[in-house]
N, C-alpha and C. Protein backbone atom coordinates (compact mmCIF):
# COMPACT_ATOMS: atom_id res chain seq x y z
N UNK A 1 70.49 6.82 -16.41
CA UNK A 1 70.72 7.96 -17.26
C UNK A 1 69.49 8.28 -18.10
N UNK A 2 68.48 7.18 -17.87
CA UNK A 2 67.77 7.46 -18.99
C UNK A 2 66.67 8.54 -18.61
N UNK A 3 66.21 8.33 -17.22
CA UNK A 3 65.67 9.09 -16.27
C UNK A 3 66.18 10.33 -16.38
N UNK A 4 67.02 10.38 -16.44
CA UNK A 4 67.68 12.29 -16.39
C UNK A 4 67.53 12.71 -17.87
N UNK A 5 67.72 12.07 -18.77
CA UNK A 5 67.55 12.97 -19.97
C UNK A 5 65.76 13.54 -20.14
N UNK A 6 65.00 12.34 -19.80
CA UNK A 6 63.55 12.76 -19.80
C UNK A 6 62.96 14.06 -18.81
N UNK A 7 64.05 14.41 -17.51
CA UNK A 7 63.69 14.95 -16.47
C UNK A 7 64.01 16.72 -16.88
N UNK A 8 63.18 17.70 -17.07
CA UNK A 8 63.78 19.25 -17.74
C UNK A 8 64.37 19.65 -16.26
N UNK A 9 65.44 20.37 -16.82
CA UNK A 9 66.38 20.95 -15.46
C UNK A 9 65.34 22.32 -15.32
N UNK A 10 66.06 22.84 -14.03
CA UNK A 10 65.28 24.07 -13.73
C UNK A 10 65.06 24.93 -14.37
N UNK A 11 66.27 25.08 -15.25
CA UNK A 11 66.34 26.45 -16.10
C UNK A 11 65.54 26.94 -17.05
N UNK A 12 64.00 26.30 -17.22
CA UNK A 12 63.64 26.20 -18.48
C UNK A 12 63.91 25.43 -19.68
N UNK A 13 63.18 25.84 -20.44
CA UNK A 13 63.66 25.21 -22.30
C UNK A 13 65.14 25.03 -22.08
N UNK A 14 65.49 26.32 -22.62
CA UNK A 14 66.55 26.44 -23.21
C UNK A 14 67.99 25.66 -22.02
N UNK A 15 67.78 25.61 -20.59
CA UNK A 15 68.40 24.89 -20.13
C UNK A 15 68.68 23.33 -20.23
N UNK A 16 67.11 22.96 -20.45
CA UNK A 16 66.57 21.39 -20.32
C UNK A 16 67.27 21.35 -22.29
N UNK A 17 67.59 22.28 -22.89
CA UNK A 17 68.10 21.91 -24.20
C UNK A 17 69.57 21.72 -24.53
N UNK A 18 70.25 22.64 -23.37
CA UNK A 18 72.13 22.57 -23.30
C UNK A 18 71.92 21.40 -22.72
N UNK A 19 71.21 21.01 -21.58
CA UNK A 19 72.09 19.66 -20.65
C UNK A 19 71.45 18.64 -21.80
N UNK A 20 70.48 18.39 -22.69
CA UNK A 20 70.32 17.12 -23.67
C UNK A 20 71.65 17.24 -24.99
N UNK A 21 71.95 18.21 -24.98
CA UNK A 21 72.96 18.53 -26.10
C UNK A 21 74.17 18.02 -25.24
N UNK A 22 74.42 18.36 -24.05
CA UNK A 22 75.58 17.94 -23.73
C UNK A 22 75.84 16.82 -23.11
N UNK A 23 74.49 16.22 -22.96
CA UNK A 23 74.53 14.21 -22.73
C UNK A 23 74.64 13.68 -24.03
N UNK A 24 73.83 14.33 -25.06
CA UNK A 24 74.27 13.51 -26.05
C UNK A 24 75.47 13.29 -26.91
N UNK A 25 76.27 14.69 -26.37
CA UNK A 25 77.85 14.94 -27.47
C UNK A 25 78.70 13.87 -26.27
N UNK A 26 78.30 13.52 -25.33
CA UNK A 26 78.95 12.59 -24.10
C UNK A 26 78.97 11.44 -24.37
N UNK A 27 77.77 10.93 -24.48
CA UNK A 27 77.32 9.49 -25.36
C UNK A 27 77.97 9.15 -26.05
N UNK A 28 77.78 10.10 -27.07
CA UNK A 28 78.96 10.01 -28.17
C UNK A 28 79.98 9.92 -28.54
N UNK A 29 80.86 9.97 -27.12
CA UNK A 29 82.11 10.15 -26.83
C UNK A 29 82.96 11.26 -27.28
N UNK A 30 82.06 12.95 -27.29
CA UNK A 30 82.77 13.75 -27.69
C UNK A 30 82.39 14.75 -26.50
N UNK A 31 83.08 14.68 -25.84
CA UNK A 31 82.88 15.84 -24.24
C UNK A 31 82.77 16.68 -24.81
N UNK A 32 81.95 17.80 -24.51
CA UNK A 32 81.32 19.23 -24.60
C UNK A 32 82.15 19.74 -23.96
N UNK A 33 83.03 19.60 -23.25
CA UNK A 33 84.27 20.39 -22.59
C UNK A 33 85.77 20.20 -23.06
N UNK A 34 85.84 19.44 -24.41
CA UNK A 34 87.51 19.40 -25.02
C UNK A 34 87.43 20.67 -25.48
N UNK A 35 88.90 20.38 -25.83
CA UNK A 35 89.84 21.51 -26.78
C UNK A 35 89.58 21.66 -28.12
N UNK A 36 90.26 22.06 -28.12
CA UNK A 36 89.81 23.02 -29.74
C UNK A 36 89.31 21.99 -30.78
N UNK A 37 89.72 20.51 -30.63
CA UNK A 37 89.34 19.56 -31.37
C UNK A 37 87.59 19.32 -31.29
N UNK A 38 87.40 19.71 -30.29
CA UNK A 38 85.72 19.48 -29.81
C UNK A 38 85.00 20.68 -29.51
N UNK A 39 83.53 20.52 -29.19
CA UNK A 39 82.66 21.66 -29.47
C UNK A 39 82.32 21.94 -28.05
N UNK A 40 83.65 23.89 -27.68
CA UNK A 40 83.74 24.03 -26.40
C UNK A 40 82.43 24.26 -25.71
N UNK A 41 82.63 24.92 -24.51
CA UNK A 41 81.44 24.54 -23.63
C UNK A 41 80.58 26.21 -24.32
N UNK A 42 81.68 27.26 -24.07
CA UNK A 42 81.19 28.53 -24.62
C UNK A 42 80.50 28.58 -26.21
N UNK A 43 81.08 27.57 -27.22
CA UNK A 43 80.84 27.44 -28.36
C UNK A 43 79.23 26.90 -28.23
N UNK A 44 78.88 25.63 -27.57
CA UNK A 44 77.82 24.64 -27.32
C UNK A 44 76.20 25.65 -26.48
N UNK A 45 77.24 26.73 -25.72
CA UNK A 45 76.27 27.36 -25.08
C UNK A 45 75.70 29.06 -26.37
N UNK A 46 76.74 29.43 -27.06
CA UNK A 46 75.80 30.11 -27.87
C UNK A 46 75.26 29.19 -28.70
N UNK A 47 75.49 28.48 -29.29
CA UNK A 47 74.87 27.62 -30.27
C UNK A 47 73.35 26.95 -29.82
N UNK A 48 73.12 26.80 -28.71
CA UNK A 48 71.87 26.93 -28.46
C UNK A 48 71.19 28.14 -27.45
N UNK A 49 71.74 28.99 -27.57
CA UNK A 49 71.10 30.43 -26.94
C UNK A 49 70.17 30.71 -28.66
N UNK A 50 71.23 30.50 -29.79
CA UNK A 50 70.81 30.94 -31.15
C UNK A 50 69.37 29.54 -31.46
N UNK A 51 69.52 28.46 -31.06
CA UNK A 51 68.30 27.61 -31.57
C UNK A 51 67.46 27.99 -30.45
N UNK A 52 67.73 28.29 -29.30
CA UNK A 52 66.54 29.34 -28.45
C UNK A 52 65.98 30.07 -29.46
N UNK A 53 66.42 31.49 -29.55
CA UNK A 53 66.54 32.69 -30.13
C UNK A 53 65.17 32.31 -31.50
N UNK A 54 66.14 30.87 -32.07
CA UNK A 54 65.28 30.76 -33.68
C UNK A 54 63.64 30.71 -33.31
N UNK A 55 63.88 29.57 -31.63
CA UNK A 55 62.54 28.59 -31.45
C UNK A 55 61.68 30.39 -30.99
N UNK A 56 61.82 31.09 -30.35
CA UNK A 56 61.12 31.99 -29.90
C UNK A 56 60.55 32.94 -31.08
N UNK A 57 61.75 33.04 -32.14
CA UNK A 57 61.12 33.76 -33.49
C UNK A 57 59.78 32.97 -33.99
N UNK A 58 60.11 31.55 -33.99
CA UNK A 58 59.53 30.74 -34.81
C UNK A 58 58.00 31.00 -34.01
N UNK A 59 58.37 30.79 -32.45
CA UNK A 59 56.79 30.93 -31.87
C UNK A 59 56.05 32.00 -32.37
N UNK A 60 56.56 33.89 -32.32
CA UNK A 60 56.32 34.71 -32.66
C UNK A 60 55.52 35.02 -34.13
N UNK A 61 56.15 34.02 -34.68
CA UNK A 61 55.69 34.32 -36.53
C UNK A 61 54.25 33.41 -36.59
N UNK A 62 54.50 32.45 -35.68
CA UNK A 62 53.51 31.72 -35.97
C UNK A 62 52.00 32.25 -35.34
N UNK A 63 52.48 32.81 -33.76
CA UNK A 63 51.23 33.61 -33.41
C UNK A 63 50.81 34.70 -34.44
N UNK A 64 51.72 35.36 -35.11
CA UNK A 64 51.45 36.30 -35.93
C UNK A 64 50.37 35.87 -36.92
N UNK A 65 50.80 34.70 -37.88
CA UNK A 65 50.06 33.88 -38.83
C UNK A 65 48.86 33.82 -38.24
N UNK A 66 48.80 33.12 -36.25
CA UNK A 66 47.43 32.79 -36.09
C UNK A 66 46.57 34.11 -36.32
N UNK A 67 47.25 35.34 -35.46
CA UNK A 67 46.16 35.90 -35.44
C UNK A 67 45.95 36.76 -37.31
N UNK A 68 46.87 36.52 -38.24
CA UNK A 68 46.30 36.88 -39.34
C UNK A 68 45.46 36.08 -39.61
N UNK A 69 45.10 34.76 -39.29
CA UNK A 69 44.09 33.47 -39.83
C UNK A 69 42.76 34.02 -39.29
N UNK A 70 43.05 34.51 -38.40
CA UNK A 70 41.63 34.83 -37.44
C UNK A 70 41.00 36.11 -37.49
N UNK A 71 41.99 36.80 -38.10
CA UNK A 71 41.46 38.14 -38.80
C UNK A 71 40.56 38.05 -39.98
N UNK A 72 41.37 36.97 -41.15
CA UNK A 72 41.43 36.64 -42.00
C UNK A 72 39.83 36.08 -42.60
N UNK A 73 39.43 35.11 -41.35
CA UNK A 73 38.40 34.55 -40.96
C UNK A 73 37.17 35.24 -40.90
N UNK A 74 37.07 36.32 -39.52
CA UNK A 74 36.44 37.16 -39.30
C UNK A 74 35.66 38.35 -40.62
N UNK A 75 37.09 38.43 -41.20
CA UNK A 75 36.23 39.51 -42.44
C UNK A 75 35.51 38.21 -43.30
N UNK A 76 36.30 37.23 -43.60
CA UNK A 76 35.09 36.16 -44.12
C UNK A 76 33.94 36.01 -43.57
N UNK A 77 34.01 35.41 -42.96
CA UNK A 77 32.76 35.36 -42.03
C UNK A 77 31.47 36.67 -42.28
N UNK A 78 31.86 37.55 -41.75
CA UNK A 78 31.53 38.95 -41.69
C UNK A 78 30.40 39.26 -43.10
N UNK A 79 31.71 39.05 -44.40
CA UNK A 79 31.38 39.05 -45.82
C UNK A 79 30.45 38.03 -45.96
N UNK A 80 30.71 36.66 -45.80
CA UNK A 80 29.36 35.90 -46.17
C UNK A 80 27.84 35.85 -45.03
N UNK A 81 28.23 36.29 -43.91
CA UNK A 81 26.68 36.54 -43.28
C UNK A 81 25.63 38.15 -43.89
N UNK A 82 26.56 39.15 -44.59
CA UNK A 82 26.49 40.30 -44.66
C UNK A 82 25.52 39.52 -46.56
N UNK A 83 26.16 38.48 -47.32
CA UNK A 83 25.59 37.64 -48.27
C UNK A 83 24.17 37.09 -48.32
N UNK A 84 24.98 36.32 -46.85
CA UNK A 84 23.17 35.73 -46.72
C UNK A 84 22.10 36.66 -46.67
N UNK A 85 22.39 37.54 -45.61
CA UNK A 85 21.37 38.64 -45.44
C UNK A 85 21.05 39.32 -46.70
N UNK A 86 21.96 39.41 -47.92
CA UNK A 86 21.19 40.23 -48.91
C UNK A 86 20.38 39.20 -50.04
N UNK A 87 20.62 37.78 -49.61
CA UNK A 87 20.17 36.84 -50.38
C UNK A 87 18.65 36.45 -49.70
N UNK A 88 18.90 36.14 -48.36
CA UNK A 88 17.69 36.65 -47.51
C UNK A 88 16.71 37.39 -47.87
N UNK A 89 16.99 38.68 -48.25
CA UNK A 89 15.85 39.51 -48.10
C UNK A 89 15.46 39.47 -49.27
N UNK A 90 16.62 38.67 -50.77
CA UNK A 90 15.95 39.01 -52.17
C UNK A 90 15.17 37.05 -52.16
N UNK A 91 14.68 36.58 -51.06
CA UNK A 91 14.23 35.52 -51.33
C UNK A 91 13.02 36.27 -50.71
N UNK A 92 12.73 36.67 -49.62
CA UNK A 92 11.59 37.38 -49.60
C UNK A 92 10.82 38.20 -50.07
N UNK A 93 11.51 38.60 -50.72
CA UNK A 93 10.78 39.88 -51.48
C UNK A 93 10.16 39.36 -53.09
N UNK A 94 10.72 37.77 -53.06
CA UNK A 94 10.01 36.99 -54.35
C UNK A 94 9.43 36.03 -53.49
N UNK A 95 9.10 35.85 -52.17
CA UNK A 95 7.76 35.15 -52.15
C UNK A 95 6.71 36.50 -51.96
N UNK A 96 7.17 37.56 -51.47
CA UNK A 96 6.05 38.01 -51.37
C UNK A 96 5.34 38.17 -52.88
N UNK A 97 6.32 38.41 -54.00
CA UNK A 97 5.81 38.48 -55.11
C UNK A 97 4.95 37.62 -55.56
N UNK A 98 5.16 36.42 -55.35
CA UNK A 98 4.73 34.87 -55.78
C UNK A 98 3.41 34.92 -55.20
N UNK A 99 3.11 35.39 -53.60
CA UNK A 99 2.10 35.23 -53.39
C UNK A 99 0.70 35.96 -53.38
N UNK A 100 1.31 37.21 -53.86
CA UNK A 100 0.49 38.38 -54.62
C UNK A 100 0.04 37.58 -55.57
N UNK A 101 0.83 37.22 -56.30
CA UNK A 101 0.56 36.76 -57.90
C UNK A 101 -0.71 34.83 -57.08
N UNK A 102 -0.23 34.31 -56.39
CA UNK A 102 -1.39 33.36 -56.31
C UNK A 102 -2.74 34.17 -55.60
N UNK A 103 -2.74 35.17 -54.75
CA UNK A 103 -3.62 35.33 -54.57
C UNK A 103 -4.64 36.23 -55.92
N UNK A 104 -4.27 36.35 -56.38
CA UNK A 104 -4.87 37.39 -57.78
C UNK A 104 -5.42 36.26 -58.60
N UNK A 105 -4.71 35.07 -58.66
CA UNK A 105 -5.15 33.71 -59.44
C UNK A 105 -6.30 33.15 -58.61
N UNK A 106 -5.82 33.02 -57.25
CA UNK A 106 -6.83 32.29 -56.71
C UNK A 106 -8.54 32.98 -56.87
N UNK A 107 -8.36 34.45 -56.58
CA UNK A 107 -9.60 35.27 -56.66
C UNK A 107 -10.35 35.43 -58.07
N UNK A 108 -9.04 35.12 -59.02
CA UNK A 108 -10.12 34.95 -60.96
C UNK A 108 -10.67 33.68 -60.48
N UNK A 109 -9.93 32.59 -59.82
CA UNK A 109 -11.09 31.19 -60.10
C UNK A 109 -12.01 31.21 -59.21
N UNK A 110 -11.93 31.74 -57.93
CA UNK A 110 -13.17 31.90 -57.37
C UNK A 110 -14.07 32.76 -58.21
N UNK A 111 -13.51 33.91 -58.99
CA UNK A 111 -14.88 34.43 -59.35
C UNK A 111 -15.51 33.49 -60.63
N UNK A 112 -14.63 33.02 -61.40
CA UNK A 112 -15.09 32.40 -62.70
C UNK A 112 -15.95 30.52 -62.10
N UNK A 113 -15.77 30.16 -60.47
CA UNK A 113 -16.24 29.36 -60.24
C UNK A 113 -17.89 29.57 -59.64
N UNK A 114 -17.88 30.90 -59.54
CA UNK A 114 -19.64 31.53 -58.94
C UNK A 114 -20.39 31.69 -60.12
N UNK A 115 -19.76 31.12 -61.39
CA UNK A 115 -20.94 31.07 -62.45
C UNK A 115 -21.03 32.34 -63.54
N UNK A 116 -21.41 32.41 -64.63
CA UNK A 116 -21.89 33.82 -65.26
C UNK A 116 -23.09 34.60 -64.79
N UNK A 117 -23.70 34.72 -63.55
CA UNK A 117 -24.59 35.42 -62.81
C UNK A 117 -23.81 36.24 -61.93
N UNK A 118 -22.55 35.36 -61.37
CA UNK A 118 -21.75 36.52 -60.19
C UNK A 118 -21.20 37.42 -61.43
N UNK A 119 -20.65 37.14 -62.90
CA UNK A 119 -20.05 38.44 -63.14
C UNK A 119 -20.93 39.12 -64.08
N UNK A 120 -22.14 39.18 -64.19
CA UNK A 120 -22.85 40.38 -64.75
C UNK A 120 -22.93 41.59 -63.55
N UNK A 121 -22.98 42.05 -64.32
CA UNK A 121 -23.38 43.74 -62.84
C UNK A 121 -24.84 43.88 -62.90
N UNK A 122 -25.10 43.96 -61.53
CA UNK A 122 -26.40 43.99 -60.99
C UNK A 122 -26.78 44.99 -61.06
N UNK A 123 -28.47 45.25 -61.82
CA UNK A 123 -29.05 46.21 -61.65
C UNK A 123 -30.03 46.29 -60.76
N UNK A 124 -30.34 47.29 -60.41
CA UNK A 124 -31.82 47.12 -59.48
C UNK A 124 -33.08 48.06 -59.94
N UNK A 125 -34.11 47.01 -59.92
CA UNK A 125 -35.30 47.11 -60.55
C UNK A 125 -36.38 47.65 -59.70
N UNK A 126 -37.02 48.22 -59.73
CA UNK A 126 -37.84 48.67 -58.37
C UNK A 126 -39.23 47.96 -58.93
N UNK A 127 -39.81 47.23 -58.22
CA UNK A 127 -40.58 46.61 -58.76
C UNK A 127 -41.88 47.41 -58.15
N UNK A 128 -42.98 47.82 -58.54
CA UNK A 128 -44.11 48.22 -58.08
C UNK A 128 -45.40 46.95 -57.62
N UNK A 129 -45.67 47.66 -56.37
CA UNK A 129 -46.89 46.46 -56.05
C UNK A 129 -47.51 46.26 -57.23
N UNK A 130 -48.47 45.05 -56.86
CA UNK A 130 -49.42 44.32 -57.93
C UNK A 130 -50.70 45.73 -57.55
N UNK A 131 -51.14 46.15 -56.44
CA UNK A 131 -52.39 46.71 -56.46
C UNK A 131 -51.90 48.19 -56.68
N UNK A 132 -50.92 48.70 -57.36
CA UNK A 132 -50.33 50.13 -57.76
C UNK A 132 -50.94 49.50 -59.41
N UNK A 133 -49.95 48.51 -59.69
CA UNK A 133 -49.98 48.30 -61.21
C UNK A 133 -51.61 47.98 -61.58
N UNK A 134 -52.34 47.57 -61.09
CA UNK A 134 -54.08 46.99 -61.07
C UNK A 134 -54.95 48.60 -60.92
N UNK A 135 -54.33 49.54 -60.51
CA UNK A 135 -55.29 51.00 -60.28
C UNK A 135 -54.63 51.45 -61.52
N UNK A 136 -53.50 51.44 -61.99
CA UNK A 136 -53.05 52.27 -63.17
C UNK A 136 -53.59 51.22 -64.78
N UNK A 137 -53.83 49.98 -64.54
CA UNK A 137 -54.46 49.76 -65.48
C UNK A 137 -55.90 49.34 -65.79
């Protein structure tokens, strides 16, 4: 017997669920087929058409839930990559700042490292030969 309760009849679920309901009210020593004292066969068979009925709602609500989770998800998702990207671009837009600002530093110490000759402004002197300056004096 033990073999048959593990074994699902043809009918599906809800079949493989009347014949375990009605081995076990047997077991029990309460036939699924007495009189009014016991739980008739018509009584036993809506009574699990209705825990069918519940189990199929129950599947239904729950796919429902999944696909609200996954909806749910998606606009998350969506919202924090749509984040990164604006966090993204405000991290770039302060190195580029940063590195404006070192290169402007780096170019004062190069110039303040070429000495006080690189920052005077150069004039140019035209110098006249020695044998121009020797006829004019």
């Amino acid at each position: 017997m033990a073999a048959q309760s593990r074994k699902p009849s043809e009918g599906g679920v809800a079949e493989a669920l009347r014949a375990a309901v009605d081995r076990t009210l047997s077991v029990a020593g309460r036939p699924a087929r007495v009189g009014a004292t016991g739980l008739t066969r018509d009584r036993a068979t809506q009574l699990l058409d209705e825990v069918a009925k519940l189990g199929r709602d129950a599947r239904e609500e729950l796919a429902r839930r999944g696909q609200d989770a996954r909806d749910e998800l998606a606009r998350r998702g969506q919202g924090a990559g749509a984040e990164l990207a604006r966090r993204g671009q405000g991290a770039a837009e302060e190195m580029a700042q940063r590195l404006e600002t070192f290169e402007r530093r780096l170019a004062a110490l190069e110039e303040a490292l070429r000495g006080p000759e690189a920052t005077k402004p150069k004039t140019s002197k035209t110098k006249t030969p020695r044998a121009k300056r020797k006829a004019e004096g």
